[in-house]
C-alpha atoms as a PDB file:
ATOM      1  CA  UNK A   1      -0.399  21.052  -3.931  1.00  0.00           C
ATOM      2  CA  UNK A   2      -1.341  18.026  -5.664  1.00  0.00           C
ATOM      3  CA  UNK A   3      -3.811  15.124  -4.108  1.00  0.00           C
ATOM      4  CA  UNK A   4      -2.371  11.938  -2.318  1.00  0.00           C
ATOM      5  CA  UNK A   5      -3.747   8.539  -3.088  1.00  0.00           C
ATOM      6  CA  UNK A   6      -2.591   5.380  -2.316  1.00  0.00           C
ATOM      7  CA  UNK A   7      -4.067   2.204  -4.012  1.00  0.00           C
ATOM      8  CA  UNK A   8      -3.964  -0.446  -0.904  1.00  0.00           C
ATOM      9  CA  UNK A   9      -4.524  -4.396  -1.263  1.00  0.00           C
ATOM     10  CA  UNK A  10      -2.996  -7.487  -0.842  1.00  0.00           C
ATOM     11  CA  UNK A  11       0.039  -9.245  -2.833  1.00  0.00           C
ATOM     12  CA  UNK A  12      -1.075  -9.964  -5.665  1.00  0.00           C
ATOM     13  CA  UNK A  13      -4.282  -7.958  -6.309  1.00  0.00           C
ATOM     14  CA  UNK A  14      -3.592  -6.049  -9.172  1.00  0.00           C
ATOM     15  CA  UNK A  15      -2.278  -2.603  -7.369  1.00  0.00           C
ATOM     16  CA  UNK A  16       0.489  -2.362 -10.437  1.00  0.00           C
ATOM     17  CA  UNK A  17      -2.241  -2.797 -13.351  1.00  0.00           C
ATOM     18  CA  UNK A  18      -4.672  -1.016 -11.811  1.00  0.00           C
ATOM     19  CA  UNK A  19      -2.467   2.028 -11.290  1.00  0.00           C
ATOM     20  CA  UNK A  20      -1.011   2.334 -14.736  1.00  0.00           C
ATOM     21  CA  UNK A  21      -4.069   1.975 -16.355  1.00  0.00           C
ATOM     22  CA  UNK A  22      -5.283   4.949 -14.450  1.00  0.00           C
ATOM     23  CA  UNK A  23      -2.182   6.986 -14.878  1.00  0.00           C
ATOM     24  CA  UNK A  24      -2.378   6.724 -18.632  1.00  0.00           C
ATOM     25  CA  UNK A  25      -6.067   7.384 -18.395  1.00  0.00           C
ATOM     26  CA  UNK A  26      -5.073  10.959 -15.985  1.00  0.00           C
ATOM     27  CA  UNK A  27      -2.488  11.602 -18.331  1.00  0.00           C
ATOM     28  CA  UNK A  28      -4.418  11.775 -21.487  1.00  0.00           C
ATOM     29  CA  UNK A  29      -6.505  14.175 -19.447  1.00  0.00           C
ATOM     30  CA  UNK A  30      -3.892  16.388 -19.420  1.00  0.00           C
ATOM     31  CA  UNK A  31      -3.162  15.932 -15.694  1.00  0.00           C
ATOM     32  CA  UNK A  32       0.249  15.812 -13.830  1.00  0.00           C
ATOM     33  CA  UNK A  33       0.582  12.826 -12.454  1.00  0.00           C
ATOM     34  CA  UNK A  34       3.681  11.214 -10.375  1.00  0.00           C
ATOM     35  CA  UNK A  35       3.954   7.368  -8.703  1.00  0.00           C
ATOM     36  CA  UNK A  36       5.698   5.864  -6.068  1.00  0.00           C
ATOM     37  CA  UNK A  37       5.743   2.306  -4.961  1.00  0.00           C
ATOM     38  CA  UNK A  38       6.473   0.976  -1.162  1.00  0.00           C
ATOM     39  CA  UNK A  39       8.358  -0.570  -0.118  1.00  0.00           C
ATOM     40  CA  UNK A  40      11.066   0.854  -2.094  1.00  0.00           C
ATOM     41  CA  UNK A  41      13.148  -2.012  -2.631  1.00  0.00           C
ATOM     42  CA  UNK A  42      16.417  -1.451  -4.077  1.00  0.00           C
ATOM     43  CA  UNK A  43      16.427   2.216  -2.965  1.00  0.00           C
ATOM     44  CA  UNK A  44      16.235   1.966   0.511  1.00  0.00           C
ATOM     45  CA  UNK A  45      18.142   0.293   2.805  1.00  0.00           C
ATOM     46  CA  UNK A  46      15.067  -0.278   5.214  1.00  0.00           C
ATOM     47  CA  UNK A  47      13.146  -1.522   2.704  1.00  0.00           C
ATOM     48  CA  UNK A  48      16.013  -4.221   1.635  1.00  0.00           C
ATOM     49  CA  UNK A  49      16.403  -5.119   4.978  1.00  0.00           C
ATOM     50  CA  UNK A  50      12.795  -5.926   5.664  1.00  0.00           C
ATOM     51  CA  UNK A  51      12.438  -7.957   2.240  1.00  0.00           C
ATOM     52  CA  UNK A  52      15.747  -9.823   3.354  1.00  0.00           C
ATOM     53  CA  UNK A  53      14.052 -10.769   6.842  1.00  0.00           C
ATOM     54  CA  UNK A  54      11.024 -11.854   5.229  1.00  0.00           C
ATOM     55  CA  UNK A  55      13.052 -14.546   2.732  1.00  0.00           C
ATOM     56  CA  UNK A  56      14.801 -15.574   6.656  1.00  0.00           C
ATOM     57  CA  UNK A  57      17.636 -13.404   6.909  1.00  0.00           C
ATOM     58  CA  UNK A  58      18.748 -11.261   9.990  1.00  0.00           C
ATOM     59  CA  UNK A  59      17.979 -13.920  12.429  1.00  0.00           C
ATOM     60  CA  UNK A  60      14.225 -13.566  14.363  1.00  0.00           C
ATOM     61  CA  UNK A  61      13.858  -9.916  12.959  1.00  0.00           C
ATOM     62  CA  UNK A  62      10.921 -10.888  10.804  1.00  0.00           C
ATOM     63  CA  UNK A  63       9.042 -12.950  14.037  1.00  0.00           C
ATOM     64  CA  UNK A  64       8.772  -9.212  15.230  1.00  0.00           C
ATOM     65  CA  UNK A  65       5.760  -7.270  14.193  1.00  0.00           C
ATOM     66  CA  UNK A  66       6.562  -3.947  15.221  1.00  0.00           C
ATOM     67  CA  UNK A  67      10.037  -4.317  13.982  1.00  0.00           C
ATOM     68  CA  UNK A  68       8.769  -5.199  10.839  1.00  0.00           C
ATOM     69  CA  UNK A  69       6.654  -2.334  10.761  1.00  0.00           C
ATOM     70  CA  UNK A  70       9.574  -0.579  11.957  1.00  0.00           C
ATOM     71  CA  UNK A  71      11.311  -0.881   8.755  1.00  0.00           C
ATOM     72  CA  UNK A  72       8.405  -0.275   6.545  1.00  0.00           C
ATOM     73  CA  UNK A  73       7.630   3.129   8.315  1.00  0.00           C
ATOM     74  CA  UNK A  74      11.622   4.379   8.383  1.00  0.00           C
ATOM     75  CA  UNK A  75      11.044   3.299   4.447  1.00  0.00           C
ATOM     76  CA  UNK A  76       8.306   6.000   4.121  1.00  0.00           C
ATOM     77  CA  UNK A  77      10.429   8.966   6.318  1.00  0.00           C
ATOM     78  CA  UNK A  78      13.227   8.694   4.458  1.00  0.00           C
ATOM     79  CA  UNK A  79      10.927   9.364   1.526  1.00  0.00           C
ATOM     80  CA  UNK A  80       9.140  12.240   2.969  1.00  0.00           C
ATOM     81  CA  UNK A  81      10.520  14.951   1.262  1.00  0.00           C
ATOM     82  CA  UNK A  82      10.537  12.876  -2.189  1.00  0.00           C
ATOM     83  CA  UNK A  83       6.706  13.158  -1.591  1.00  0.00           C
ATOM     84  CA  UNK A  84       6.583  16.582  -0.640  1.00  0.00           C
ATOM     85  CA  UNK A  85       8.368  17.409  -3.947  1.00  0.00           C
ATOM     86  CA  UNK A  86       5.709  15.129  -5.678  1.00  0.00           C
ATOM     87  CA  UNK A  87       3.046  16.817  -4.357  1.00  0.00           C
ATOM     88  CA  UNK A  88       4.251  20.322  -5.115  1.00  0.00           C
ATOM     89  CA  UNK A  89       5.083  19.034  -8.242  1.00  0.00           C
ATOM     90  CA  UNK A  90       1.976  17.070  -9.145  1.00  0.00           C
ATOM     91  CA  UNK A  91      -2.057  17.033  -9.566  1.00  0.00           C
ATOM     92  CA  UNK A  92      -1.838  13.819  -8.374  1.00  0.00           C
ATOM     93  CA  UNK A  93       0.449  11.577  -6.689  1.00  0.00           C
ATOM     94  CA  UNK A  94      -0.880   7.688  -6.773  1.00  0.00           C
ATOM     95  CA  UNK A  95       1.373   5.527  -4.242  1.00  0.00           C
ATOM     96  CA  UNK A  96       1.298   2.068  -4.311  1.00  0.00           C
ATOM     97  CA  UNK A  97       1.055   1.157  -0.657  1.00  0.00           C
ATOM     98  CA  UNK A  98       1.540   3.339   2.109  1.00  0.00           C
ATOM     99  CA  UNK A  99       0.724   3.670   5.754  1.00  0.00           C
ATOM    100  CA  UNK A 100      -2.353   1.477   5.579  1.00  0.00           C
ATOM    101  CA  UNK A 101      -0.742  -1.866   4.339  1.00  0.00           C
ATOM    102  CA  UNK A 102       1.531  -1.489   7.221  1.00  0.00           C
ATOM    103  CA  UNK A 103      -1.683  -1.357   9.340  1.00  0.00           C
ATOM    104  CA  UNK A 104      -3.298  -3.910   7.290  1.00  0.00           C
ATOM    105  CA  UNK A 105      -0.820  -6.577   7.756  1.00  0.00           C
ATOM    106  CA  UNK A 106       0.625  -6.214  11.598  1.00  0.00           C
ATOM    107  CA  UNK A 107      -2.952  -6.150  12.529  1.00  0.00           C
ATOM    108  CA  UNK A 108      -3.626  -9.707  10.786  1.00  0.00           C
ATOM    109  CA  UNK A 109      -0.194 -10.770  12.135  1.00  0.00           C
ATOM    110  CA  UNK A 110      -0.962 -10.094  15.733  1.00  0.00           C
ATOM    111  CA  UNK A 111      -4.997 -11.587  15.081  1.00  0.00           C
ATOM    112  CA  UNK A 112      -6.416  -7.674  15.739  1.00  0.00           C
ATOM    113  CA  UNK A 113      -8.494  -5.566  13.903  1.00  0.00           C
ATOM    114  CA  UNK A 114      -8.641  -2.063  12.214  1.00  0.00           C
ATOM    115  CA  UNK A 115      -9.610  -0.875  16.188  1.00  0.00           C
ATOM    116  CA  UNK A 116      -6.425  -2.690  17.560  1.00  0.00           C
ATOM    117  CA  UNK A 117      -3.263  -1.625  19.242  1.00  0.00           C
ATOM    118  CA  UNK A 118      -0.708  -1.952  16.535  1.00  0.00           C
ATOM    119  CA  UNK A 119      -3.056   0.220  14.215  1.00  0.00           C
ATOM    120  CA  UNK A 120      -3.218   2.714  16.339  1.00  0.00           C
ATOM    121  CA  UNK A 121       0.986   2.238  17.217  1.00  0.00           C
ATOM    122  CA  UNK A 122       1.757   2.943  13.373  1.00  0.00           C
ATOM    123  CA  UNK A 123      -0.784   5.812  12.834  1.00  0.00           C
ATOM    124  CA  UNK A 124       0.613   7.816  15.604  1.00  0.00           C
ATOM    125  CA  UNK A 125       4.601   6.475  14.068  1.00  0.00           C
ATOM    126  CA  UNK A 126       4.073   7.449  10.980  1.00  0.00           C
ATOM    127  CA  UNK A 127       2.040  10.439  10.890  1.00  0.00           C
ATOM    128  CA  UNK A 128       2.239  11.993  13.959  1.00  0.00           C
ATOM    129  CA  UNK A 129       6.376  11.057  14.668  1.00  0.00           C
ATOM    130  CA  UNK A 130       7.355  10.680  11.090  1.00  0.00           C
ATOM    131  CA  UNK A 131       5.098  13.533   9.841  1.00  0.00           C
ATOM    132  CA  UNK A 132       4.171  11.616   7.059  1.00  0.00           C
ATOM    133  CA  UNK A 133       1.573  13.288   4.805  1.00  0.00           C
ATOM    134  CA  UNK A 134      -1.814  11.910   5.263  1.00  0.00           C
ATOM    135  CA  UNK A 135      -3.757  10.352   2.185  1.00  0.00           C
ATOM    136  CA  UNK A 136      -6.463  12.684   0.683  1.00  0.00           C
ATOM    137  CA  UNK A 137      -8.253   9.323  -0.981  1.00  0.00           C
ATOM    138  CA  UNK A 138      -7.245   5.837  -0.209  1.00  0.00           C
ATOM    139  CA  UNK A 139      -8.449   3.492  -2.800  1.00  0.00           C
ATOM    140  CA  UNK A 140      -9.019  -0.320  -1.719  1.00  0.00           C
ATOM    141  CA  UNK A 141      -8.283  -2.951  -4.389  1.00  0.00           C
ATOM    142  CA  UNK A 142     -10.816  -5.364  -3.059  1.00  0.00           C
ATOM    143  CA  UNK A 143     -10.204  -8.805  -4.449  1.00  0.00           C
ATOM    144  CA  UNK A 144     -10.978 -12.579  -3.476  1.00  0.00           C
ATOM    145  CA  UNK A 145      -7.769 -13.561  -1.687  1.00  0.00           C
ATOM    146  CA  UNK A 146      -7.580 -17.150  -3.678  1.00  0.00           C
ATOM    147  CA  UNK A 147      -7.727 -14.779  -6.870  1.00  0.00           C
ATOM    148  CA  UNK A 148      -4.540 -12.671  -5.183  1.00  0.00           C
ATOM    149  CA  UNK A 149      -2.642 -15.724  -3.858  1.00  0.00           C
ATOM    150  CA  UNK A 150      -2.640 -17.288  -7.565  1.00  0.00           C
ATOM    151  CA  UNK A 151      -1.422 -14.111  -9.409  1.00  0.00           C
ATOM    152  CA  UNK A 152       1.453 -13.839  -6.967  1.00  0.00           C
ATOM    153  CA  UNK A 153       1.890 -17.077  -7.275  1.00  0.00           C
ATOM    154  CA  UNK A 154       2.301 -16.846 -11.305  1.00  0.00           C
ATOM    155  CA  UNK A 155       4.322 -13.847 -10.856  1.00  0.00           C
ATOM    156  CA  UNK A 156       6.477 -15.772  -8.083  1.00  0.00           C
ATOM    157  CA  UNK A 157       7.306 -18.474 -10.962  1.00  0.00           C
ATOM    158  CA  UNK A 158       7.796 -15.920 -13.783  1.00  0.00           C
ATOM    159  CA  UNK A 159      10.133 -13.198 -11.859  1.00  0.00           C
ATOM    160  CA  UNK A 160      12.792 -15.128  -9.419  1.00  0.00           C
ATOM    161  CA  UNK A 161      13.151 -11.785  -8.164  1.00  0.00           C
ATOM    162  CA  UNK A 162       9.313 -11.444  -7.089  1.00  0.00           C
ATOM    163  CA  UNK A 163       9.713 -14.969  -5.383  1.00  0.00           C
ATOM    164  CA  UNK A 164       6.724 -15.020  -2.795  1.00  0.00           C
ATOM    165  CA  UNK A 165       7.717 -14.386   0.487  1.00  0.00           C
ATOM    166  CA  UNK A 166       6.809 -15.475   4.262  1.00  0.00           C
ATOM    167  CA  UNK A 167       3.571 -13.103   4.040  1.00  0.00           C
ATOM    168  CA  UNK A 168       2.520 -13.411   0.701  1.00  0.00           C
ATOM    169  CA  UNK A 169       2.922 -17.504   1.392  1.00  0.00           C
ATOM    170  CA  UNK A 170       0.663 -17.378   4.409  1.00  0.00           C
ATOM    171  CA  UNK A 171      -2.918 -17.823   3.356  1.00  0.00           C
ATOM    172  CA  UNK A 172      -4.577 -17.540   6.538  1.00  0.00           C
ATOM    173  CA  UNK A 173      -2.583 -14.211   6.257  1.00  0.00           C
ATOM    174  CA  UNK A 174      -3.696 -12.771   3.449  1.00  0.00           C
ATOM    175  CA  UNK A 175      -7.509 -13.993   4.552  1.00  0.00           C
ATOM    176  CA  UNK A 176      -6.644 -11.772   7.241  1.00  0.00           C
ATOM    177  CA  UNK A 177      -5.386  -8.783   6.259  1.00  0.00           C
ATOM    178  CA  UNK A 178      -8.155  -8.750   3.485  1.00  0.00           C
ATOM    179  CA  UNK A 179     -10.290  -8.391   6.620  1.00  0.00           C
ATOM    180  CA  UNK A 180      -8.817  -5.693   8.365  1.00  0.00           C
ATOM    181  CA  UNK A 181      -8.670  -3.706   4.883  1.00  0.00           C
ATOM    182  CA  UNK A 182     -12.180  -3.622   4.360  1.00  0.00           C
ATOM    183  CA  UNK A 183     -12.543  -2.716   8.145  1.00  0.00           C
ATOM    184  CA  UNK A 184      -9.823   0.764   7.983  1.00  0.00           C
ATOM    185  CA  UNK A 185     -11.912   1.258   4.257  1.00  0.00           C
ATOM    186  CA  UNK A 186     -15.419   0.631   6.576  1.00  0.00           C
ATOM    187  CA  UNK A 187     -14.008   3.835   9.385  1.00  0.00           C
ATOM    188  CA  UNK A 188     -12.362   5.874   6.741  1.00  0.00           C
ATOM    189  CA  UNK A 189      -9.321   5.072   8.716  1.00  0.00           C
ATOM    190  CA  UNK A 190      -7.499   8.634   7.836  1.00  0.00           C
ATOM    191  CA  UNK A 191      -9.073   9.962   5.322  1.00  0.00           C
ATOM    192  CA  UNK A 192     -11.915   8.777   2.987  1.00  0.00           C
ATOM    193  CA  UNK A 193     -12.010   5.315   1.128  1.00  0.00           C
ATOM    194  CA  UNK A 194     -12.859   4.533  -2.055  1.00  0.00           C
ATOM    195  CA  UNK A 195     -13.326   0.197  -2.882  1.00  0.00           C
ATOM    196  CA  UNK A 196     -12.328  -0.566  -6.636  1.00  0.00           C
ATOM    197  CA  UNK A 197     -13.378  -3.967  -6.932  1.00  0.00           C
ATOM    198  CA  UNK A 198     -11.788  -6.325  -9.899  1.00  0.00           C
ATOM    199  CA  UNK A 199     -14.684  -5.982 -12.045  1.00  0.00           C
ATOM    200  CA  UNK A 200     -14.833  -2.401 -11.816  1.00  0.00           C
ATOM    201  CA  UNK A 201     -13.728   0.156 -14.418  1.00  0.00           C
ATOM    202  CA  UNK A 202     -10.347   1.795 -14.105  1.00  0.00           C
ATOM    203  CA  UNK A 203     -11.458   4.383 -16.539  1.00  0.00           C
ATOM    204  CA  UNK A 204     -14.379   5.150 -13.820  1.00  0.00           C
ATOM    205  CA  UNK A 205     -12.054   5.394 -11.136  1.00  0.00           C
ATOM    206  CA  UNK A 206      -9.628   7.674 -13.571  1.00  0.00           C
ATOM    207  CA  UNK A 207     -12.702   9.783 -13.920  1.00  0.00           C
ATOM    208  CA  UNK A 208     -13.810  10.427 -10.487  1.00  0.00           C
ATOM    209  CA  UNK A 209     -10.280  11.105  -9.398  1.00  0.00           C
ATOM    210  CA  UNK A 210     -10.165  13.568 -12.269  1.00  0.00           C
ATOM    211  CA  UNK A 211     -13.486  14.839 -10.882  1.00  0.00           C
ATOM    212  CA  UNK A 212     -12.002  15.388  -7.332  1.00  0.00           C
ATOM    213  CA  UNK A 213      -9.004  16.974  -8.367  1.00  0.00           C
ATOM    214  CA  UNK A 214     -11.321  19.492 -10.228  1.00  0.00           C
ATOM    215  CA  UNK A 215     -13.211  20.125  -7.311  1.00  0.00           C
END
């Protein structure tokens, strides 16, 4: 059974570059590795629906936070048993997002923290209802939110399709959920944390995940 690990952060962070540098970097170590990005837009209809909401469709859907997060967690069911395969499949399985950014953000929408009620609503959703496997290593891409907001802001103008939405255009938002990030990474919300800051050294980070899969 291969080892879990989301990368978590906000929009814009650098979760994408990040990961494939480390993939290639697992790879050429001769490991088996396997990624998956959430939301699955495109793929699932949850996941469609809940980008849709977010660029104002479906009326006062996306004023909800728990139907939001609704959406996000049916998202990661319906991919439970892709995962499961992964995992059987895999030394390591590197998600972007997971259960966390769900966290993360409803938190900073409803002005809680990592020890607040909708944190606690998802966890027991999505792992305990859902059954959804739980991380063995959650890696935090820690970045200055300015630094985030301007590379999704680039991206934004150079991909119509990655046009920013009502979260990633909310900077009080992302100063937010920044926030409660470091706070689940601070508890080892589910699992241990790892912080991979924007200076640091994918190649270090390929390494010590190497070295934990050995171990």
């Amino acid at each position: 059974m291969g080892a879990l690990i989301p990368v978590e952060g906000l929009d814009g962070a650098g979760k994408r570059t990040l990961t494939d540098a480390v993939v290639a970097d697992l790879r050429a170590r001769g490991l088996r590795i396997a990624t998956l990005a959430f939301p699955r837009y495109g793929v699932s209809v949850h996941a469609d629906l809940a980008a849709e909401a977010l660029r104002g469709g479906h009326g006062d859907v996306a004023a909800s936070v728990n139907a939001m997060a609704l959406l996000f967690a049916l998202d990661r069911a319906d991919a439970r048993d892709e995962l499961s395969k992964l995992l059987a499949d895999n030394d390591i399985v590197l998600l972007d997002r997971y259960v966390a950014s769900n966290a993360a953000y409803s938190a900073a929408r409803l002005h809680q923290d990592a020890h607040g009620e909708i944190v606690a609503w998802i966890a027991e959703l999505e792992f305990a209802r859902f059954e959804l496997p739980v991380p063995n290593v959650q890696i935090l891409l820690d970045v200055p939110v300015a630094v985030a907001e301007e590379r999704a802001r680039l991206r934004g103008e150079s991909d119509s399709s990655r046009a920013l939405d009502a979260y990633e255009k909310d900077g009080g938002l992302q100063s937010r959920t920044g926030t409660v990030y470091r706070e689940l990474a601070e508890i080892n919300w589910h699992g241990p944390w790892w912080v991979h800051r924007s200076d640091d050294d994918p190649a270090t980070l390929a390494a010590r995940l190497a070295e934990y899969v050995a171990g």
